[in-house]
C-alpha atoms as a PDB file:
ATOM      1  CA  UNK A   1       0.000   0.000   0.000  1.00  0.00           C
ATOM      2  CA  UNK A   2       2.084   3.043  -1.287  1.00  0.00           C
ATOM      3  CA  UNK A   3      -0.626   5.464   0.685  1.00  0.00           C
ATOM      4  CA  UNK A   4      -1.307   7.856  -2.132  1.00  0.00           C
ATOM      5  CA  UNK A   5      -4.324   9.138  -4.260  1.00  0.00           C
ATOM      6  CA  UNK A   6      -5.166   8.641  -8.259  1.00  0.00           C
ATOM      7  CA  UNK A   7      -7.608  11.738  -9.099  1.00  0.00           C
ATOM      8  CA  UNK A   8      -9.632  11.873 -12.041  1.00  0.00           C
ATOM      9  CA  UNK A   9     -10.623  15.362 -13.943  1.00  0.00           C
ATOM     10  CA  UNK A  10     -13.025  15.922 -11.045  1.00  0.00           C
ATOM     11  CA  UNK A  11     -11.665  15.934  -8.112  1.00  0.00           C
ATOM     12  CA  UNK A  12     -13.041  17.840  -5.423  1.00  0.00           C
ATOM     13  CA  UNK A  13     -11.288  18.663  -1.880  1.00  0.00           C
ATOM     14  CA  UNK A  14     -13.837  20.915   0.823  1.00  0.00           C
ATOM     15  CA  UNK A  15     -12.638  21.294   4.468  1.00  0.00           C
ATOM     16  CA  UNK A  16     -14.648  22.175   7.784  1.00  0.00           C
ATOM     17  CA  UNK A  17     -11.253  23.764   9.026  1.00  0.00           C
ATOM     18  CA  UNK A  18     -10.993  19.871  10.856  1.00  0.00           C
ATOM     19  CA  UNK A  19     -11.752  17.633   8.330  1.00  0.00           C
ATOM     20  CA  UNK A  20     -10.642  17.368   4.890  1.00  0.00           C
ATOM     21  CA  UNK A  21     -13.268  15.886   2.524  1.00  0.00           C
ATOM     22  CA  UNK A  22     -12.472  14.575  -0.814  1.00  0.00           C
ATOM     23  CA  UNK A  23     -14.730  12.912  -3.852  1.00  0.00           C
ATOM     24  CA  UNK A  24     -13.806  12.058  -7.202  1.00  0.00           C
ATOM     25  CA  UNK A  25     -10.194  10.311  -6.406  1.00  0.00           C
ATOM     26  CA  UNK A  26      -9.714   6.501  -6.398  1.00  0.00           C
ATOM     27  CA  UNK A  27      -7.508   5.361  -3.306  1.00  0.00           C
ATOM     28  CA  UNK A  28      -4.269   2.728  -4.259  1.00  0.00           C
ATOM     29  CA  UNK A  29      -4.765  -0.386  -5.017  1.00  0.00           C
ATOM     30  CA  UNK A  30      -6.918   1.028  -8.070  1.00  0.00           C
ATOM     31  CA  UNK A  31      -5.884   0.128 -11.745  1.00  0.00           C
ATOM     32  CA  UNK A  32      -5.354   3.750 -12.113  1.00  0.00           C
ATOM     33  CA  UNK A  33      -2.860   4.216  -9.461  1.00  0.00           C
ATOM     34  CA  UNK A  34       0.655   3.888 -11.539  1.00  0.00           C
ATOM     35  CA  UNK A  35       2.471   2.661  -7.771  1.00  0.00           C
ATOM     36  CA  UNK A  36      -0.639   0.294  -6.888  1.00  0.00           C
ATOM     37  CA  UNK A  37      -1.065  -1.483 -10.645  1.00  0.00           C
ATOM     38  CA  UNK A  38       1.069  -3.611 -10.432  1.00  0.00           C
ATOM     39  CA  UNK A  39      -0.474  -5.641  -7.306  1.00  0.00           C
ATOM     40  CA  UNK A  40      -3.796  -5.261  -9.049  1.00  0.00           C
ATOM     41  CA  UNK A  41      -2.793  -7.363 -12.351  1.00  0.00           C
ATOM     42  CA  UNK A  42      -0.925  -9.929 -10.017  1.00  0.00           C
ATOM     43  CA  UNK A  43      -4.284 -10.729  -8.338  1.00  0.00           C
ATOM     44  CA  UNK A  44      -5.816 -10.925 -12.040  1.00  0.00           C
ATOM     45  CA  UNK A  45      -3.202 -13.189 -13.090  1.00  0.00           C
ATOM     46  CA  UNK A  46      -3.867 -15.422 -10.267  1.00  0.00           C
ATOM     47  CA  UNK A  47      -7.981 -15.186 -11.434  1.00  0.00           C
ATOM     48  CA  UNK A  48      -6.804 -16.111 -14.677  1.00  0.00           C
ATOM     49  CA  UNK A  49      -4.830 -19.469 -13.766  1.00  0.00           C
ATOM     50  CA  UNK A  50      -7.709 -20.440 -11.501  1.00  0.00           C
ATOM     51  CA  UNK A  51     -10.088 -19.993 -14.997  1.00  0.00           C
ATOM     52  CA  UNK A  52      -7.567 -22.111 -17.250  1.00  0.00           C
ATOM     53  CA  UNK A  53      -7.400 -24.445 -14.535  1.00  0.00           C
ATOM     54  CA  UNK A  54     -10.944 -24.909 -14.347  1.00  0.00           C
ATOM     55  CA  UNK A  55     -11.051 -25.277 -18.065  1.00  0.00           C
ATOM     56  CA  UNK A  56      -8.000 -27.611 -18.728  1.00  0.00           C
ATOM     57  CA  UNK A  57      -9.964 -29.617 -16.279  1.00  0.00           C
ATOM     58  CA  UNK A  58     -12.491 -29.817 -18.353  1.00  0.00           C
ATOM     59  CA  UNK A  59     -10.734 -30.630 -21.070  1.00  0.00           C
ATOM     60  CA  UNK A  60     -11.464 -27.678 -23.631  1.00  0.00           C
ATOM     61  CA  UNK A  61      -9.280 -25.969 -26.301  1.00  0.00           C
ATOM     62  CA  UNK A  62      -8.204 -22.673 -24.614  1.00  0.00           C
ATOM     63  CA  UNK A  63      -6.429 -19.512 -26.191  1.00  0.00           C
ATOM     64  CA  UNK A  64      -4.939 -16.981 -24.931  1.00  0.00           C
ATOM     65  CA  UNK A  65      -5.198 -13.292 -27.213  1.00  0.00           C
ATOM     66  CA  UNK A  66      -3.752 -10.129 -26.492  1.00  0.00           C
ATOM     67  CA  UNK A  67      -5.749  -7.225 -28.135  1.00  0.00           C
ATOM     68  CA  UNK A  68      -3.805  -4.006 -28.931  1.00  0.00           C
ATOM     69  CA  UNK A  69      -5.041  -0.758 -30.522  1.00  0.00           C
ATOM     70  CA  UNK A  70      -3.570   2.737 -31.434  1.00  0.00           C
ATOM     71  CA  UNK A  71      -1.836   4.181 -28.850  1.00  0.00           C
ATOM     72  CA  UNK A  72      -2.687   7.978 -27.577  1.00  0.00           C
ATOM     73  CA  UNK A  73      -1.302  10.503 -24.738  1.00  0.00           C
ATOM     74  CA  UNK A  74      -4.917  10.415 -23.234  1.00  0.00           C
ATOM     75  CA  UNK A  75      -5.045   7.656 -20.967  1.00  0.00           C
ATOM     76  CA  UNK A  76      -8.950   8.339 -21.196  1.00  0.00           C
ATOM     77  CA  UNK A  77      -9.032   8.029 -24.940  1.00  0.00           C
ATOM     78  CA  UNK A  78      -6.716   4.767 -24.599  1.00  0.00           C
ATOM     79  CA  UNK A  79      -9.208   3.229 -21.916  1.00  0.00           C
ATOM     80  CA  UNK A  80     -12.128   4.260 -24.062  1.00  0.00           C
ATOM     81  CA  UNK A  81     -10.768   2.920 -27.026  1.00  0.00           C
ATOM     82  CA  UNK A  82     -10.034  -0.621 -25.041  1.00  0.00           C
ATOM     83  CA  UNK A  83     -13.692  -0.900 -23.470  1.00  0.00           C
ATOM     84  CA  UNK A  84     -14.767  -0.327 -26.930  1.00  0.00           C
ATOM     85  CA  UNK A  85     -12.833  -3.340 -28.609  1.00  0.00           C
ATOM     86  CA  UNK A  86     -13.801  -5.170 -25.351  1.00  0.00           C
ATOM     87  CA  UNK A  87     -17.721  -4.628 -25.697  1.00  0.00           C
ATOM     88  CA  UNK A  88     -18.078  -5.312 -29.136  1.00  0.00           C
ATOM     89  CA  UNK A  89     -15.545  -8.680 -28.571  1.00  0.00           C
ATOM     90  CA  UNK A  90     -18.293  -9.695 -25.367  1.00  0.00           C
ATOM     91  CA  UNK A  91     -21.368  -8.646 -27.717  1.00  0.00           C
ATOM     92  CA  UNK A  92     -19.659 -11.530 -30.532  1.00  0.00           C
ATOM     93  CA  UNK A  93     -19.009 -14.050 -28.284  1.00  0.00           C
ATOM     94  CA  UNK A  94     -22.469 -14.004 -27.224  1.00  0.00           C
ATOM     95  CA  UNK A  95     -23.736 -14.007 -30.672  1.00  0.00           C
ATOM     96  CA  UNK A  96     -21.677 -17.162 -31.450  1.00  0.00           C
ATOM     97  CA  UNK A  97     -23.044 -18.940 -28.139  1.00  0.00           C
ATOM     98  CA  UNK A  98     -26.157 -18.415 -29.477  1.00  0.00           C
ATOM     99  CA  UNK A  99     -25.540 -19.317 -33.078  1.00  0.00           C
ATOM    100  CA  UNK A 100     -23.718 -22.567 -32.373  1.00  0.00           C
ATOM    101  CA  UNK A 101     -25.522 -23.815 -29.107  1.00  0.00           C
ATOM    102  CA  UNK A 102     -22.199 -23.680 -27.499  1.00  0.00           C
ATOM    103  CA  UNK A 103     -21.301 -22.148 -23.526  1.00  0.00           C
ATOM    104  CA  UNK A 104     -17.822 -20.679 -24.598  1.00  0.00           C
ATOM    105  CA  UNK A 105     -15.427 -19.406 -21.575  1.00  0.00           C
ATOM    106  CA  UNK A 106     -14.171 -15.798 -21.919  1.00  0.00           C
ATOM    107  CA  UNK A 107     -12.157 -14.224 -19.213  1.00  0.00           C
ATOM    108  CA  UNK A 108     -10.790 -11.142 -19.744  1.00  0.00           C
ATOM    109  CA  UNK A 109      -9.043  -8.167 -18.197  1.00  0.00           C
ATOM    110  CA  UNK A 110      -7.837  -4.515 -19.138  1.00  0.00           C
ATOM    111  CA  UNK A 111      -3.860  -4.149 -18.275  1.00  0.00           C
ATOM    112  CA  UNK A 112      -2.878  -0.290 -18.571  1.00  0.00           C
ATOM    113  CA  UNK A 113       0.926  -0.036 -18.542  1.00  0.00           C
ATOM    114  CA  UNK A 114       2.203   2.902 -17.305  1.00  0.00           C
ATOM    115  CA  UNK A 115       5.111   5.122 -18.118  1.00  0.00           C
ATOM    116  CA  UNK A 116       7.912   5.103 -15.422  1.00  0.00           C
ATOM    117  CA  UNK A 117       8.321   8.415 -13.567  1.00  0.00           C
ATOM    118  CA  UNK A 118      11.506   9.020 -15.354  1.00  0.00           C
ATOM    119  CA  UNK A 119      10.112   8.832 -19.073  1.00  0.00           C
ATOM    120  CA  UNK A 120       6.854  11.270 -17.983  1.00  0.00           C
ATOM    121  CA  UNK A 121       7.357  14.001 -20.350  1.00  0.00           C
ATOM    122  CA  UNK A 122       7.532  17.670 -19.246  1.00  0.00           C
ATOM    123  CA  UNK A 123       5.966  20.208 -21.000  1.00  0.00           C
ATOM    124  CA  UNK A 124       6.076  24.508 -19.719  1.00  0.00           C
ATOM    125  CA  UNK A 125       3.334  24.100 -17.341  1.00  0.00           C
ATOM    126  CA  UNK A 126       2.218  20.432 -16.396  1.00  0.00           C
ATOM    127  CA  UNK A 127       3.687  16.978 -16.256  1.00  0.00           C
ATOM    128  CA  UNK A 128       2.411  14.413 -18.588  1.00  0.00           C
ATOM    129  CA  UNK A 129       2.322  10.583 -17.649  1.00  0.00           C
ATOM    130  CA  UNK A 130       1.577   8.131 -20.893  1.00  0.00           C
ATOM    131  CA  UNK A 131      -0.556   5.298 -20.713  1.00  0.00           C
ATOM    132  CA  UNK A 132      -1.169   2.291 -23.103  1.00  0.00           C
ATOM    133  CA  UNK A 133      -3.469  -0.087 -22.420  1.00  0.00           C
ATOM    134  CA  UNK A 134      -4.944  -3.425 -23.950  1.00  0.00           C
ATOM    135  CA  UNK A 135      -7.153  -6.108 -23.613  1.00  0.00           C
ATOM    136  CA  UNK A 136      -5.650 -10.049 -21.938  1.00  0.00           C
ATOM    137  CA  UNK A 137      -8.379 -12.753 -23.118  1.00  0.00           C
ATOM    138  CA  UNK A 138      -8.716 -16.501 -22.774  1.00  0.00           C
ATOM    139  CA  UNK A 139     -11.319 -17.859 -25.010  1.00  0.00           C
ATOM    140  CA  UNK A 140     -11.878 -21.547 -23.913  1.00  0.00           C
ATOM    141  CA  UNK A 141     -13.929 -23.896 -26.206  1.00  0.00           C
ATOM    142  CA  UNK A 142     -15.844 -27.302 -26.080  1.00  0.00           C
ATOM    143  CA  UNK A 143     -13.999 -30.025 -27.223  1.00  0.00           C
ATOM    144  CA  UNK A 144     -16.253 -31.445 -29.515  1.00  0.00           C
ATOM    145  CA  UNK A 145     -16.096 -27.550 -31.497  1.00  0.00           C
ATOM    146  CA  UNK A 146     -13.352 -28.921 -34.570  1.00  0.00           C
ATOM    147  CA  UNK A 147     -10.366 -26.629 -35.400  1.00  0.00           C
ATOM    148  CA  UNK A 148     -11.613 -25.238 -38.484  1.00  0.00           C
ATOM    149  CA  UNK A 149     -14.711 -23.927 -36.805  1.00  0.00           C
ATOM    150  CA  UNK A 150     -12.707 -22.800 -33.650  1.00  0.00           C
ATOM    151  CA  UNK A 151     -10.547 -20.590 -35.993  1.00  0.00           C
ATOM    152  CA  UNK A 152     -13.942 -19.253 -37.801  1.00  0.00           C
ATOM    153  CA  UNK A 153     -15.104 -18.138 -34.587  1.00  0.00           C
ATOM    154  CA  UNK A 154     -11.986 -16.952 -33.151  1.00  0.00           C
ATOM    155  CA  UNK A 155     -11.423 -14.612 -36.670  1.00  0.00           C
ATOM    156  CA  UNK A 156     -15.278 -13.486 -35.670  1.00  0.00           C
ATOM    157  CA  UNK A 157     -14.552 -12.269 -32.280  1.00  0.00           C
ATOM    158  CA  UNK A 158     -10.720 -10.483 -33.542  1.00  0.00           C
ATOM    159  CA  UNK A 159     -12.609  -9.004 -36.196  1.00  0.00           C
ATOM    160  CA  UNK A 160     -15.457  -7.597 -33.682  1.00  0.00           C
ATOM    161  CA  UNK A 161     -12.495  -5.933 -31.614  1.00  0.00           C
ATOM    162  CA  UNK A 162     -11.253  -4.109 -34.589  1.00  0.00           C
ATOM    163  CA  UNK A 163     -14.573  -2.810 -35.374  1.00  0.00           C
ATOM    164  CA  UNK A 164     -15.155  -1.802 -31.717  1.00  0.00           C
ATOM    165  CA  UNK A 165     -11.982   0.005 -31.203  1.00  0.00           C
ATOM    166  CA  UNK A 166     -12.509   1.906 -34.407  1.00  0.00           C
ATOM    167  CA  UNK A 167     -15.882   2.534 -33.861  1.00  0.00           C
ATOM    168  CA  UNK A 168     -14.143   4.960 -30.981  1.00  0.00           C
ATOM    169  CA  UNK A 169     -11.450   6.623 -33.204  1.00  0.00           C
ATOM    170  CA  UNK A 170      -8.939   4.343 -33.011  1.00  0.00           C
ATOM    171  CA  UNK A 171      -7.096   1.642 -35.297  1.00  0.00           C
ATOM    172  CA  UNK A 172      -5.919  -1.797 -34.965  1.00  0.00           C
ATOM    173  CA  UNK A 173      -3.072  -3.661 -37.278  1.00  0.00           C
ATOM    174  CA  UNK A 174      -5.126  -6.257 -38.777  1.00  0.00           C
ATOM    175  CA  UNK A 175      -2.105  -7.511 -41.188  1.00  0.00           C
ATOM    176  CA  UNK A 176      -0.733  -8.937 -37.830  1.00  0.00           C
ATOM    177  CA  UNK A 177      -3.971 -11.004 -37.228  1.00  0.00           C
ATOM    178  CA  UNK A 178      -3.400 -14.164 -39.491  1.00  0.00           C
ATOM    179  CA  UNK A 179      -5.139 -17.144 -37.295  1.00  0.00           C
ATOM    180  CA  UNK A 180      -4.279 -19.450 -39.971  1.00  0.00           C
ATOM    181  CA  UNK A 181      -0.888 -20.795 -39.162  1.00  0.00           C
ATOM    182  CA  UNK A 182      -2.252 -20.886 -35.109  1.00  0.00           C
ATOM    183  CA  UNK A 183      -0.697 -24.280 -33.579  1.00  0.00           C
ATOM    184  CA  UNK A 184      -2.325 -26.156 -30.813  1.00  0.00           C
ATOM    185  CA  UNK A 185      -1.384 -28.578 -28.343  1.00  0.00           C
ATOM    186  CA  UNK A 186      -3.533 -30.459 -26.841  1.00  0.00           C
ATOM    187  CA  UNK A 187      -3.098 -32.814 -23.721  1.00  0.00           C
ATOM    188  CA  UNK A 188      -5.190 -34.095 -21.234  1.00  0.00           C
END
């Protein structure tokens, strides 16, 4: 616990002359404290292995996808530009559950990497800390669901995060998406 504030835009601070009141600011351990982040994504990363676990148990075919967009100096528009890749991605998935019959597993969280203190830029009159930040997925499907038709639906739900992030101003670099040549191993 590093014991210090992340404020948004509206932060507000009153005082009685005893107390000091304060709304709009996110205490640490928030994902938008830069000192209290990184505990945040550890306990994610420990959600995540208990949902593979779960679903190696079961014996599905799992994937892991890291979604990336255009990067900007407003962590706002980066965040904005994230949840909309993200929606649109949760919006397909449901679609193809209810296409194909199918109960597909999809957890997901939003990582924002921070810039360290000593690369925050410094302009005349503020201080400027960059953000980036992206989407972590697993995607976990039923075994009897073949490889052919995995990939289909996999290409679906890439394709809806494209269109989501540029549905927010952003852009995505599909020439890097080629599912084709994906290997799998599976072992139970």
């Amino acid at each position: 616990n590093c014991r210090r504030y992340a404020h948004a835009d509206n932060a507000r601070f009153k005082t009685d002359g005893v107390k000091l009141k304060m709304s709009g600011i996110q205490k640490c351990n928030s994902g938008n404290c830069y000192w209290c982040v990184r505990k945040k994504i550890k306990d994610l990363s420990e959600d995540l292995k208990l949902v593979l676990d779960y679903a190696v148990m079961q014996g599905r075919f799992n994937y892991f996808i890291t979604s990336t967009h255009s990067k900007s100096a407003s962590i706002a528009h980066n965040d904005k530009l994230t949840r909309s890749g993200f929606k649109s991605m949760r919006k397909t998935i449901k679609s193809i559950e209810q296409h194909y019959n199918i109960k597909l597993i999809h957890f997901a969280t939003i990582e924002r990497t921070y810039s360290n203190p000593d690369d925050y830029l410094y302009l005349d009159d503020s201080v400027v800390c960059t953000s980036h930040s992206h989407l972590h997925s697993l995607i976990s499907f039923p075994l009897e669901i073949g490889k052919h038709k995995r990939l289909k639906m996999l290409k679906r739900i890439v394709e809806a995060w494209n269109r989501g992030v540029k549905s927010a101003g952003g852009w995505t670099l599909t020439n890097t998406q080629n599912l084709d040549g994906l290997s799998e191993d599976y072992s139970k």
